[in-house]
N, C-alpha and C. Protein backbone atom coordinates (compact mmCIF):
# COMPACT_ATOMS: atom_id res chain seq x y z
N UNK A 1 164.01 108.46 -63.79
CA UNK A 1 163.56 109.44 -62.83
C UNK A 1 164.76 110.11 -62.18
N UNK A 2 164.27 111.44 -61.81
CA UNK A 2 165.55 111.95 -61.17
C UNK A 2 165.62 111.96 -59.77
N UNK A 3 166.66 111.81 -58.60
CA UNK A 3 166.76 112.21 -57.38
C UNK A 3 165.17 112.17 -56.85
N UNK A 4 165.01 113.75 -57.38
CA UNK A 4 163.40 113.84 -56.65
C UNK A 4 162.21 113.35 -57.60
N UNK A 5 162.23 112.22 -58.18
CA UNK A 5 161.18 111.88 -58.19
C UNK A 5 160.36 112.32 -60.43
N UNK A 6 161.36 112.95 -60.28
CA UNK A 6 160.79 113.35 -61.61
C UNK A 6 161.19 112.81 -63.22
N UNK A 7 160.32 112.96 -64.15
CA UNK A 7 160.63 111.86 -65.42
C UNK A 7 161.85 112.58 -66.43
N UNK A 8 162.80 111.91 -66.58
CA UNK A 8 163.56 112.46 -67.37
C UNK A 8 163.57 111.90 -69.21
N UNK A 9 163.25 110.41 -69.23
CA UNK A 9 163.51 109.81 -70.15
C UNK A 9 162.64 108.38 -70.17
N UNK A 10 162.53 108.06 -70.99
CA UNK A 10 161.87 106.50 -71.24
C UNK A 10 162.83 105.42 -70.87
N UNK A 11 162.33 104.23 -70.70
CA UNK A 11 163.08 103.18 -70.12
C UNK A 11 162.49 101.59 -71.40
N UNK A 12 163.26 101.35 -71.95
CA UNK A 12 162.54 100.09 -72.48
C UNK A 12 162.38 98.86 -71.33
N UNK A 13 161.11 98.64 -71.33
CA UNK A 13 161.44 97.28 -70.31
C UNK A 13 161.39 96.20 -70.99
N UNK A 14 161.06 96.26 -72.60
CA UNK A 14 160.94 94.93 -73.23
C UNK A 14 159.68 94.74 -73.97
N UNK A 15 159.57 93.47 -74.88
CA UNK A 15 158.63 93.42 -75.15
C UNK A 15 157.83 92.23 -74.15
N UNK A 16 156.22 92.55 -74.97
CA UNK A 16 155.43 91.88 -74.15
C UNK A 16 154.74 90.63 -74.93
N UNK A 17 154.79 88.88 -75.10
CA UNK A 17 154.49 87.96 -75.54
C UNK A 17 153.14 88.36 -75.88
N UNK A 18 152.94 87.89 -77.19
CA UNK A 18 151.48 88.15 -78.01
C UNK A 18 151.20 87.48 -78.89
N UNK A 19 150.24 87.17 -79.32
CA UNK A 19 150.12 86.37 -80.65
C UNK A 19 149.86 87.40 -81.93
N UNK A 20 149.63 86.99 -82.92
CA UNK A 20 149.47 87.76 -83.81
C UNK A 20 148.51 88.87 -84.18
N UNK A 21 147.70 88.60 -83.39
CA UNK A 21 146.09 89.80 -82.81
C UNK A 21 146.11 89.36 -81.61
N UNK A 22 145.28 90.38 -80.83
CA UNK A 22 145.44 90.63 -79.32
C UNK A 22 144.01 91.62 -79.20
N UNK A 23 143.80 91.16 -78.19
CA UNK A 23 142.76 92.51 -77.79
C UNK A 23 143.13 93.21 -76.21
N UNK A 24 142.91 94.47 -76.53
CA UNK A 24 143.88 95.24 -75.19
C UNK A 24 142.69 95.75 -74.34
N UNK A 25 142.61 95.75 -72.99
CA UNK A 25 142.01 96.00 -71.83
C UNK A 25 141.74 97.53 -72.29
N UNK A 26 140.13 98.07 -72.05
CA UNK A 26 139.56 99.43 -72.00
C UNK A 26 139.03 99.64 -71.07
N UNK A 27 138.26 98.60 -69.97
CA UNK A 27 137.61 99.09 -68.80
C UNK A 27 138.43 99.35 -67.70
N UNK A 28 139.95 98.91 -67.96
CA UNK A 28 140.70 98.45 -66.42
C UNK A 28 140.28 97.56 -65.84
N UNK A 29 139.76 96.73 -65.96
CA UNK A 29 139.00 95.77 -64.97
C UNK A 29 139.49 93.98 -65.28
N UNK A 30 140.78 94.11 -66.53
CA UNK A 30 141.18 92.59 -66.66
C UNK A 30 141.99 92.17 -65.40
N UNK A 31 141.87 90.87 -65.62
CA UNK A 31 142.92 90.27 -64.34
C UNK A 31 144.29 90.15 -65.74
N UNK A 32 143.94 90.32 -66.45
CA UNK A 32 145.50 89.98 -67.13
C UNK A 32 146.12 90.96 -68.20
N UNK A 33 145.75 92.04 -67.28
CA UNK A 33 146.13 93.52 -68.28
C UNK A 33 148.00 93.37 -68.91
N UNK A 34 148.06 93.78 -70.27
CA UNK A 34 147.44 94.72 -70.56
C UNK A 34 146.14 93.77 -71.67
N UNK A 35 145.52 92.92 -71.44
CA UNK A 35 144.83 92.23 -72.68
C UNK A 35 143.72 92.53 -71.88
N UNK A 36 142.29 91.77 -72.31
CA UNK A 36 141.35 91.50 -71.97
C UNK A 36 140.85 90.69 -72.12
N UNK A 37 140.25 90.43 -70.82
CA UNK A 37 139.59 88.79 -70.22
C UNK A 37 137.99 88.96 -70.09
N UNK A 38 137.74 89.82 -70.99
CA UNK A 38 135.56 89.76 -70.79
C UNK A 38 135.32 90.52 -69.66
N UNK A 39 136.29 90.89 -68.93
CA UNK A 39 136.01 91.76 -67.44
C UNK A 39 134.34 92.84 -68.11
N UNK A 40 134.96 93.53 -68.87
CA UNK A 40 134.17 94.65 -69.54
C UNK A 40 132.66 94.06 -69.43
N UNK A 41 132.49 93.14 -69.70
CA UNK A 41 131.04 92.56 -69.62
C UNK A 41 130.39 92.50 -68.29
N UNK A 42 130.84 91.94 -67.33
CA UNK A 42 130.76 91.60 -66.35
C UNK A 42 130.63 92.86 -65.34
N UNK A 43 131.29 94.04 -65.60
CA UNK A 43 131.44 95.37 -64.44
C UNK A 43 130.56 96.39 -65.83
N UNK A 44 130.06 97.33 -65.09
CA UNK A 44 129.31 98.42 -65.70
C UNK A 44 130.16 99.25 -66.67
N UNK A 45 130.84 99.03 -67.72
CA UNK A 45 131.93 99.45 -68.61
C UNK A 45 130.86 100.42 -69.28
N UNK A 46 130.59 101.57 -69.29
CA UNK A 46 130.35 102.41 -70.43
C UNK A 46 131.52 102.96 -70.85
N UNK A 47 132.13 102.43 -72.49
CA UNK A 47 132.77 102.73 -74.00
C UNK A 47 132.17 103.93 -74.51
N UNK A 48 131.32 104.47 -74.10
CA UNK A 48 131.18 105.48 -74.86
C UNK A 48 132.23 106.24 -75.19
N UNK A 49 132.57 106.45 -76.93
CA UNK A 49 133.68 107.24 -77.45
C UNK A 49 132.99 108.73 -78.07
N UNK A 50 133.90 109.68 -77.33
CA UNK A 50 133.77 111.00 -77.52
C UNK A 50 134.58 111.66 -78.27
N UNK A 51 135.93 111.53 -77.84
CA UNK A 51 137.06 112.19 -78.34
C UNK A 51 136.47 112.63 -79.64
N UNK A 52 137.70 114.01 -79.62
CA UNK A 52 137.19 114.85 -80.70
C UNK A 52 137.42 114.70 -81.96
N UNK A 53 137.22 114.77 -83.37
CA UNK A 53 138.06 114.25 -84.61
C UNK A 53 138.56 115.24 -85.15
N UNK A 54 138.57 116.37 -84.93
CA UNK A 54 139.22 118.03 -85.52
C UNK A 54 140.61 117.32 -84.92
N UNK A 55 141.53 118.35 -85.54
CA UNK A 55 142.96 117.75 -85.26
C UNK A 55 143.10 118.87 -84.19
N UNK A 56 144.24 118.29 -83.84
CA UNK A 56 144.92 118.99 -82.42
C UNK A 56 145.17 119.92 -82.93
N UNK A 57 145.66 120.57 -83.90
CA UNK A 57 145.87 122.03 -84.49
C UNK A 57 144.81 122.90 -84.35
N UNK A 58 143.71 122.80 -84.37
CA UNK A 58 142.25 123.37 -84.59
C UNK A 58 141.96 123.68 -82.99
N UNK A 59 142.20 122.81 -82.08
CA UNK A 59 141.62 122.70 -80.30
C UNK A 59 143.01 123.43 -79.59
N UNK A 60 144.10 123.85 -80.20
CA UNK A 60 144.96 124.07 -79.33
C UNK A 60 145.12 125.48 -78.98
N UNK A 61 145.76 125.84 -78.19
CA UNK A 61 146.49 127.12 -77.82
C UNK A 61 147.92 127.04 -78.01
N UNK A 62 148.73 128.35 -78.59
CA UNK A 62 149.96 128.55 -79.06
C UNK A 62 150.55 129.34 -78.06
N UNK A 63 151.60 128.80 -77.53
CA UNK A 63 152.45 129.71 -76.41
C UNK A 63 153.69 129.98 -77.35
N UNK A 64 153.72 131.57 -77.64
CA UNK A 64 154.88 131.54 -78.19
C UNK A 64 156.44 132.70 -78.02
N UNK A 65 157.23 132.80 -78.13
CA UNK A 65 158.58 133.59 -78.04
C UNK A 65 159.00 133.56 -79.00
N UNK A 66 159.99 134.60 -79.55
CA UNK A 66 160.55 134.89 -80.92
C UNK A 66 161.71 133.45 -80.87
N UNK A 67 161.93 132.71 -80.06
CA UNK A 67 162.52 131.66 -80.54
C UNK A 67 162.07 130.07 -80.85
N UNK A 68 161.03 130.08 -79.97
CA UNK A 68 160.10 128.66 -80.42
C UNK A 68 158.85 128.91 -80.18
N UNK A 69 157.55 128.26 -81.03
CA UNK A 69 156.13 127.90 -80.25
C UNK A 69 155.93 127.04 -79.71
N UNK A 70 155.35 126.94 -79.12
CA UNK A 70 154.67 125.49 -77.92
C UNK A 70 153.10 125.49 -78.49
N UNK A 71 152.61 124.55 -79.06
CA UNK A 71 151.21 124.33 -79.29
C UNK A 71 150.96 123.37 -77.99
N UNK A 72 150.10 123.63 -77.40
CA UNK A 72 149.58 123.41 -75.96
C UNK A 72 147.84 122.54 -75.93
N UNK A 73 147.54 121.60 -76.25
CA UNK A 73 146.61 121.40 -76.30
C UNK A 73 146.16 120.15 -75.21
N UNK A 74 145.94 120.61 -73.55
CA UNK A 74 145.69 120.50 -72.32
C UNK A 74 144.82 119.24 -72.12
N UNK A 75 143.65 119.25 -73.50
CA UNK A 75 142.52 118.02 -72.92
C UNK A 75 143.05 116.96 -73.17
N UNK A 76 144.33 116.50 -74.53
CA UNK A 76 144.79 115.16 -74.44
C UNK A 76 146.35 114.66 -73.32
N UNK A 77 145.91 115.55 -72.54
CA UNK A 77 147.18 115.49 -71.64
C UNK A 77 147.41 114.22 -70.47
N UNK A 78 147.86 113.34 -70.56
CA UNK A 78 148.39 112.18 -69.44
C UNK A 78 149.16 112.36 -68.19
N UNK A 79 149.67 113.63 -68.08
CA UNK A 79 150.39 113.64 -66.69
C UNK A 79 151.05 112.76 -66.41
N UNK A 80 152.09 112.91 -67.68
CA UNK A 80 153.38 111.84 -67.25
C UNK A 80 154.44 112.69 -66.51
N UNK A 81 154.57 114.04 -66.94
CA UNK A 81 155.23 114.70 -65.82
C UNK A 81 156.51 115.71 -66.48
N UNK A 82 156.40 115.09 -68.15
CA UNK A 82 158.12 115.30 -68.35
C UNK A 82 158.04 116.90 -68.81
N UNK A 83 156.67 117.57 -69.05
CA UNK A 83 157.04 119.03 -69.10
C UNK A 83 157.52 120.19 -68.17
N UNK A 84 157.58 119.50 -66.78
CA UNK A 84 158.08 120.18 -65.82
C UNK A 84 158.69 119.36 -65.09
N UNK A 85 159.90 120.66 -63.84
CA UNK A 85 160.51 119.53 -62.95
C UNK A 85 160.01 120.26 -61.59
N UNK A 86 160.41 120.38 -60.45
CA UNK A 86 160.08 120.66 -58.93
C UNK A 86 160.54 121.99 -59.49
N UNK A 87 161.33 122.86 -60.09
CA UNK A 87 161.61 123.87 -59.84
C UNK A 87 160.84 124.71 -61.44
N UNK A 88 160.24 124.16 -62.32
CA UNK A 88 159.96 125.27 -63.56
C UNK A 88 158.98 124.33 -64.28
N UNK A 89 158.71 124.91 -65.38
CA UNK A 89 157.87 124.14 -66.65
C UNK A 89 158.32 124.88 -67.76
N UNK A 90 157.41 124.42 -68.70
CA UNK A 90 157.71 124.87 -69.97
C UNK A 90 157.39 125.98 -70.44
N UNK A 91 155.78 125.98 -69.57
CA UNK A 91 155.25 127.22 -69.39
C UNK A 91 156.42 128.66 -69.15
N UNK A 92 156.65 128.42 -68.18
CA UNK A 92 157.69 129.11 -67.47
C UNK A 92 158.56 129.69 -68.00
N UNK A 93 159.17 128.40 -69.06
CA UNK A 93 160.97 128.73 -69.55
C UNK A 93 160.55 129.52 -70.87
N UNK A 94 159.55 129.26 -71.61
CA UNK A 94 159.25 130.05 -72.55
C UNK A 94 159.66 131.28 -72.73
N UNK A 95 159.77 132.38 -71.12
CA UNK A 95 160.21 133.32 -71.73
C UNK A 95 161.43 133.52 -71.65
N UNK A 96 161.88 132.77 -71.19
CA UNK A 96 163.85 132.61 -71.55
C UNK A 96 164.37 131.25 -72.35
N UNK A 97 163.39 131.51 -73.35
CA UNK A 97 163.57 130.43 -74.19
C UNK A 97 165.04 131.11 -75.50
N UNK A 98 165.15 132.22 -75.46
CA UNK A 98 166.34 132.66 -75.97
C UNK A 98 167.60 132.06 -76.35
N UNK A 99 167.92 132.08 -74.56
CA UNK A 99 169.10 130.75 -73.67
C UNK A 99 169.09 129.69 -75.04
N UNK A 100 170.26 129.29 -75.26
CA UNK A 100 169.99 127.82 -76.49
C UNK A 100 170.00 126.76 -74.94
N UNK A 101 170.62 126.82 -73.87
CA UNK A 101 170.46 125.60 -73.31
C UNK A 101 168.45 125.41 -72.71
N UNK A 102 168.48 126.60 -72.49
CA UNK A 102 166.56 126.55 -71.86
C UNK A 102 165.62 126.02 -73.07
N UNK A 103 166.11 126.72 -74.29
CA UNK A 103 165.24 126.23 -75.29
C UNK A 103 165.38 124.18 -75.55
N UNK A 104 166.91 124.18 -75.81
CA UNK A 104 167.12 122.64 -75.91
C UNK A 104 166.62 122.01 -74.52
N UNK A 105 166.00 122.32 -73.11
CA UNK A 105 165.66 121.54 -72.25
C UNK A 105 163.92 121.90 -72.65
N UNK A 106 163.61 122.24 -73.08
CA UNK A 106 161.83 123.04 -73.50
C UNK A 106 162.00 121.85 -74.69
N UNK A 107 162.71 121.70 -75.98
CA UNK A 107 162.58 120.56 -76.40
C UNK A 107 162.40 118.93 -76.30
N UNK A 108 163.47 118.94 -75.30
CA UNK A 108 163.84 117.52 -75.30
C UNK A 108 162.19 117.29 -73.71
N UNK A 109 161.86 118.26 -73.14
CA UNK A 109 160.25 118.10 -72.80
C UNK A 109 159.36 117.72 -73.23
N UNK A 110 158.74 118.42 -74.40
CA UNK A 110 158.51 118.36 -75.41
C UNK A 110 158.72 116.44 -76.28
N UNK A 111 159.97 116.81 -76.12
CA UNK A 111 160.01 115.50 -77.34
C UNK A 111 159.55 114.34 -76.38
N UNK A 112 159.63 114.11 -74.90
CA UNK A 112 159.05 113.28 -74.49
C UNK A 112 157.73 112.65 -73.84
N UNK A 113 156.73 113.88 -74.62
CA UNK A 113 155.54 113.72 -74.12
C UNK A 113 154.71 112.96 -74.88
N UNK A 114 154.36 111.67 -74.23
CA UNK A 114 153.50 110.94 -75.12
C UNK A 114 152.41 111.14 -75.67
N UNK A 115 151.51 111.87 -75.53
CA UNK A 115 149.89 112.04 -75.84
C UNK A 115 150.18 112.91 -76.90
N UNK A 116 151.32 114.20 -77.26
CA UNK A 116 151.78 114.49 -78.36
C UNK A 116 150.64 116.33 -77.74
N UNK A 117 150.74 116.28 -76.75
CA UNK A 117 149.54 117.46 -75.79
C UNK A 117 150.34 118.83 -76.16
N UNK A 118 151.68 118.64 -76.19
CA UNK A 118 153.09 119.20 -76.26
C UNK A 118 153.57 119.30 -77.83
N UNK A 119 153.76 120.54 -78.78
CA UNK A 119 154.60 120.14 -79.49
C UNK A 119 155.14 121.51 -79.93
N UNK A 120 156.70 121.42 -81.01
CA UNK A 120 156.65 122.75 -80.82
C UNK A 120 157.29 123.32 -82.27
N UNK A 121 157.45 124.17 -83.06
CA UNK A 121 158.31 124.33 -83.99
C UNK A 121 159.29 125.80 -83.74
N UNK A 122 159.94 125.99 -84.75
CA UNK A 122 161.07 127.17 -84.28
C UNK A 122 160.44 128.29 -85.10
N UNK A 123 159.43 128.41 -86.12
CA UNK A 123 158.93 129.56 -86.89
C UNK A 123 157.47 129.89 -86.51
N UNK A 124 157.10 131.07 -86.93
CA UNK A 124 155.88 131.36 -86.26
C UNK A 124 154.80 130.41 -86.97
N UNK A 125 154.78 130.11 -88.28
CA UNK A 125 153.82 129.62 -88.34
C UNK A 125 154.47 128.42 -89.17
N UNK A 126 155.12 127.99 -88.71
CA UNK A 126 155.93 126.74 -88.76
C UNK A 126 155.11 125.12 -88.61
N UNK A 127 155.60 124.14 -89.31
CA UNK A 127 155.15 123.03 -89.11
C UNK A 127 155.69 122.44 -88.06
N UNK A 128 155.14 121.47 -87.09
CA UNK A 128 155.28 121.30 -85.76
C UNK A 128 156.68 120.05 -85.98
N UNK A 129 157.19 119.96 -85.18
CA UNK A 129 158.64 119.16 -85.08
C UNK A 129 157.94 118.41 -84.07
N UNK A 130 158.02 116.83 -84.36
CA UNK A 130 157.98 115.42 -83.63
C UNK A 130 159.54 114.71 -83.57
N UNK A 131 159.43 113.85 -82.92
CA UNK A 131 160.57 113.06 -82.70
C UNK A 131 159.91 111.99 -83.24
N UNK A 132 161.59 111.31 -84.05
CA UNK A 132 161.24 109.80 -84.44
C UNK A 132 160.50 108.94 -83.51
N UNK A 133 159.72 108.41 -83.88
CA UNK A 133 159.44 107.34 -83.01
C UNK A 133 159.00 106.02 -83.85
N UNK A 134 158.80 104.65 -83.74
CA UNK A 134 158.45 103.90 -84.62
C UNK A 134 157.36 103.75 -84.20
N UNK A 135 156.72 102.95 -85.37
CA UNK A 135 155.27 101.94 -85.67
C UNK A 135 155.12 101.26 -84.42
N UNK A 136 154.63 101.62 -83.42
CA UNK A 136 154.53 100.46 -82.76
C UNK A 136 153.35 101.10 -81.29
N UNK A 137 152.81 99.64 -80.61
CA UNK A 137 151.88 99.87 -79.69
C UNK A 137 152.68 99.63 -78.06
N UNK A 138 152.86 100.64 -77.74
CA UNK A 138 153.57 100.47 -75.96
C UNK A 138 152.41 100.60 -74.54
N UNK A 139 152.73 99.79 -73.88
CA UNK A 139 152.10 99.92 -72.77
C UNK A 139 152.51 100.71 -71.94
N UNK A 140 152.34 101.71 -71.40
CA UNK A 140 152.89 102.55 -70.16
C UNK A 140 152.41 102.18 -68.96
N UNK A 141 153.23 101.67 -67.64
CA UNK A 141 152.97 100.98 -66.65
C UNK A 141 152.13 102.02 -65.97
N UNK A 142 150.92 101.29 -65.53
CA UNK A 142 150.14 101.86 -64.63
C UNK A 142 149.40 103.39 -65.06
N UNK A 143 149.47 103.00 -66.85
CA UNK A 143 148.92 104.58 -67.30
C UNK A 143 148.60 104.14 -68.94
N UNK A 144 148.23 104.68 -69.85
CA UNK A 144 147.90 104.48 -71.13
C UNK A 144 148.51 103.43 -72.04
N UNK A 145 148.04 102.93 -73.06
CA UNK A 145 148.31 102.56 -74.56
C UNK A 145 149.03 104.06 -75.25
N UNK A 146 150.25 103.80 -75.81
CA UNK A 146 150.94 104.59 -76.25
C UNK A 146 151.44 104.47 -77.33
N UNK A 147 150.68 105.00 -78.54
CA UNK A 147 150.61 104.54 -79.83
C UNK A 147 151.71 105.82 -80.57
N UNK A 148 152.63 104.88 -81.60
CA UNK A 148 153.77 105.79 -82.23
C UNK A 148 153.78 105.61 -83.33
N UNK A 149 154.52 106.39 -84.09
CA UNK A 149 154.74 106.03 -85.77
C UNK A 149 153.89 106.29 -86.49
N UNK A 150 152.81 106.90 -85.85
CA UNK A 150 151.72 107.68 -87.38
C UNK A 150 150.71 106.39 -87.89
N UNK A 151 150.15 106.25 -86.40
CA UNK A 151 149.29 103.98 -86.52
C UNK A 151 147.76 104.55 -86.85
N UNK A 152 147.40 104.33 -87.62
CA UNK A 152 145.89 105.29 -87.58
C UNK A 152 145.36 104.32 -86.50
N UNK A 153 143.97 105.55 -85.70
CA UNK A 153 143.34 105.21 -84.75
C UNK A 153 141.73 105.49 -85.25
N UNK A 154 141.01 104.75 -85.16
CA UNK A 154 139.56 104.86 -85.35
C UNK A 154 138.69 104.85 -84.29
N UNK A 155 137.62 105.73 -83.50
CA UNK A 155 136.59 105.79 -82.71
C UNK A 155 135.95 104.06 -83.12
N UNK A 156 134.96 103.84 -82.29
CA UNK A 156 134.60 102.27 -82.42
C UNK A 156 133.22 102.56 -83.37
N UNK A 157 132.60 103.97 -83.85
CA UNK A 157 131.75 104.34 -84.89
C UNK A 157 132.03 104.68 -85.84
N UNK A 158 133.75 104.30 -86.21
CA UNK A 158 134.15 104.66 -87.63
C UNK A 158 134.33 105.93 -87.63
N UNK A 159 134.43 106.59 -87.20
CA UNK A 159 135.34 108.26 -87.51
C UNK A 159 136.28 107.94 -87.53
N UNK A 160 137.69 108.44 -88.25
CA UNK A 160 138.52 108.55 -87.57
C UNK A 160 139.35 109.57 -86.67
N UNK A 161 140.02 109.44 -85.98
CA UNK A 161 140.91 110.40 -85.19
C UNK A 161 141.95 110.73 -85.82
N UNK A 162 142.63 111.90 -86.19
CA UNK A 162 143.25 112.59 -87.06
C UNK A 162 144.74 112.02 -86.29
N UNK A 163 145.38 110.87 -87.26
CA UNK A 163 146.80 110.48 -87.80
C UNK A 163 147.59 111.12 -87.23
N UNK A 164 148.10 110.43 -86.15
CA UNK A 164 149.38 111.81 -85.44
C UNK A 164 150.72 110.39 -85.30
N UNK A 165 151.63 111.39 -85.05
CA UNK A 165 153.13 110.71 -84.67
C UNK A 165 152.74 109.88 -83.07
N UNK A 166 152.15 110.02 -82.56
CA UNK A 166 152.06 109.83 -81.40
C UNK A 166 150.48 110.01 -80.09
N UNK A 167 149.69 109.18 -80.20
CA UNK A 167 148.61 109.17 -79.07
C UNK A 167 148.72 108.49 -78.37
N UNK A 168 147.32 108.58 -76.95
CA UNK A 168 147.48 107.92 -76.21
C UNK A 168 146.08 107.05 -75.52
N UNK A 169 145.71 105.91 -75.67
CA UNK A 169 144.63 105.79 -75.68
C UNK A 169 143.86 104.98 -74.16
N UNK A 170 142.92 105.37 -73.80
CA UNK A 170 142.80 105.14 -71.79
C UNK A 170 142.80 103.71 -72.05
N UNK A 171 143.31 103.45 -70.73
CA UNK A 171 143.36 101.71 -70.14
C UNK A 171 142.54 101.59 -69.14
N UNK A 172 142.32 102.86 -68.57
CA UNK A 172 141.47 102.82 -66.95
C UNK A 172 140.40 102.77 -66.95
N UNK A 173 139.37 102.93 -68.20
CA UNK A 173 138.35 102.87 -68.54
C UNK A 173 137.45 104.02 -67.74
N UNK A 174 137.96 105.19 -67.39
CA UNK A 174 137.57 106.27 -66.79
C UNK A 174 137.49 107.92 -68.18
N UNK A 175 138.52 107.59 -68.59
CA UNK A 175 138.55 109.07 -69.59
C UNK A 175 137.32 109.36 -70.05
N UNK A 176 137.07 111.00 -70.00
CA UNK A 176 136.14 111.53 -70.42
C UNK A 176 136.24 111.70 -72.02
N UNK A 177 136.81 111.65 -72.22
CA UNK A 177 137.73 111.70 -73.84
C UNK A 177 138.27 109.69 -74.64
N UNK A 178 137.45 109.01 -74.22
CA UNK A 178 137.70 107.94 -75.22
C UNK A 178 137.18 107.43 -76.39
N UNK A 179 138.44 107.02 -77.12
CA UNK A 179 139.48 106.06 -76.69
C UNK A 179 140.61 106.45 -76.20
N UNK A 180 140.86 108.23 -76.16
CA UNK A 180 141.77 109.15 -75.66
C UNK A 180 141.72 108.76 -74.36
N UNK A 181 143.04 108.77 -74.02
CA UNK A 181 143.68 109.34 -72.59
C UNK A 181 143.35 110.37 -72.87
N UNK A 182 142.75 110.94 -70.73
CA UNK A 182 142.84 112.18 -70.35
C UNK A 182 143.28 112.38 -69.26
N UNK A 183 144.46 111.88 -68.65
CA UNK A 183 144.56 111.39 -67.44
C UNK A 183 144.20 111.33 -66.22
N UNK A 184 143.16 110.70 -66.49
CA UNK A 184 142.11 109.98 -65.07
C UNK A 184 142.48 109.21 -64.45
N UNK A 185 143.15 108.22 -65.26
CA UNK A 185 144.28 107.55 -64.60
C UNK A 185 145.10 107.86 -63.53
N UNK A 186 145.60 108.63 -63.58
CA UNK A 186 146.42 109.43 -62.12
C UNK A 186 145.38 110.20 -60.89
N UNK A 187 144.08 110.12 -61.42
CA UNK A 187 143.10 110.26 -60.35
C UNK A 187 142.88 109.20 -59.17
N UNK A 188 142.28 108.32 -60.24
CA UNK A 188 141.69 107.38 -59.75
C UNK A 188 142.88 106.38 -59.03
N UNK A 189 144.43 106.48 -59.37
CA UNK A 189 145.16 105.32 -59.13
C UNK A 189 145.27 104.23 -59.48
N UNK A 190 144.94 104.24 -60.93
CA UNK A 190 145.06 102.92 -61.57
C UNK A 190 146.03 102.42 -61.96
N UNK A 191 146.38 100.83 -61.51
CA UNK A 191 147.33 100.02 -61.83
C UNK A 191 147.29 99.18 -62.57
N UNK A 192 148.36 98.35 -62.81
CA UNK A 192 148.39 96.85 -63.53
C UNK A 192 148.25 95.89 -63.02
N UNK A 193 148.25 96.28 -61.37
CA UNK A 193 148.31 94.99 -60.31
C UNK A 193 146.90 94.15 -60.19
């Protein structure tokens, strides 16, 4: 975080002890998040899964300048924060995306948005540029399951959700969009505590 408050970069805090299968908290309601302890049974948990199965290419909007696009697609968005700071967004810099330093800070935005809400390529009708990320399932404190590396994700009725570098799936058991994060989470104030 910076000075005032804002996300610049990821932090590893480590891994988290597991056995070889695990089952991960969807209502918010475990005492021993991020797993689950049957809470879900016990409190009024409606699972109903909505999220959409068209790919994010199909639902999005394209913000674009003769030097990069921004595919913008708002409903899988988490409000982690890193597309803007106190003084601009991405929105914003777009049209002085020219600048190589404005464009490389519109990227490295970009490259750190987990839900993948954000992405962008340098040609008009260009294939979208992700950042490496590996195979793997992260917890984000006090906010989503943060799935990397291209992990397929399935609705709990067998659709699947279209294969991305990067989703994000609710812990708060609030999203209007699950197994998607939509960040309700930052509504409601949900923690790990």
């Amino acid at each position: 975080m910076s000075e005032h408050g804002e996300p610049l970069d990821w932090e590893d805090e480590g891994d988290i002890k597991a056995g070889e299968t695990y089952r991960l908290c969807r209502c918010g309601q475990s005492k021993s998040k991020p797993f689950c302890d049957g809470a879900h049974t016990l409190v009024e948990f409606d699972g109903t899964e909505s999220a959409d199965t068209e790919t994010v290419a199909d639902r999005c909007k394209t913000l674009s300048s003769p030097d990069i696009f921004i595919q913008d697609e708002h409903s899988i968005c988490v409000h982690s924060g890193f597309c803007g700071t106190r003084l601009t967004n991405v929105w914003k810099m777009i049209g002085e995306s020219q600048d190589p330093e404005v464009k490389a800070q519109i990227i490295a935005m970009i490259d750190n948005c987990p839900s993948g809400a954000h992405a962008y390529s340098l040609e008009a009708e260009g294939e979208m540029i992700e950042p490496e990320l590996p195979k793997q399932v992260v917890v984000i404190p006090d906010g989503p399951l943060w799935i990397t590396g291209g992990i397929p994700v399935e609705r709990s009725d067998g659709k699947p959700l279209e294969t991305r570098n990067r989703v994000t799936l609710c812990r708060c058991g609030a999203s209007a969009m699950k197994p998607l994060c939509d960040g309700t989470h930052k509504e409601l104030g949900f923690t790990d505590s």
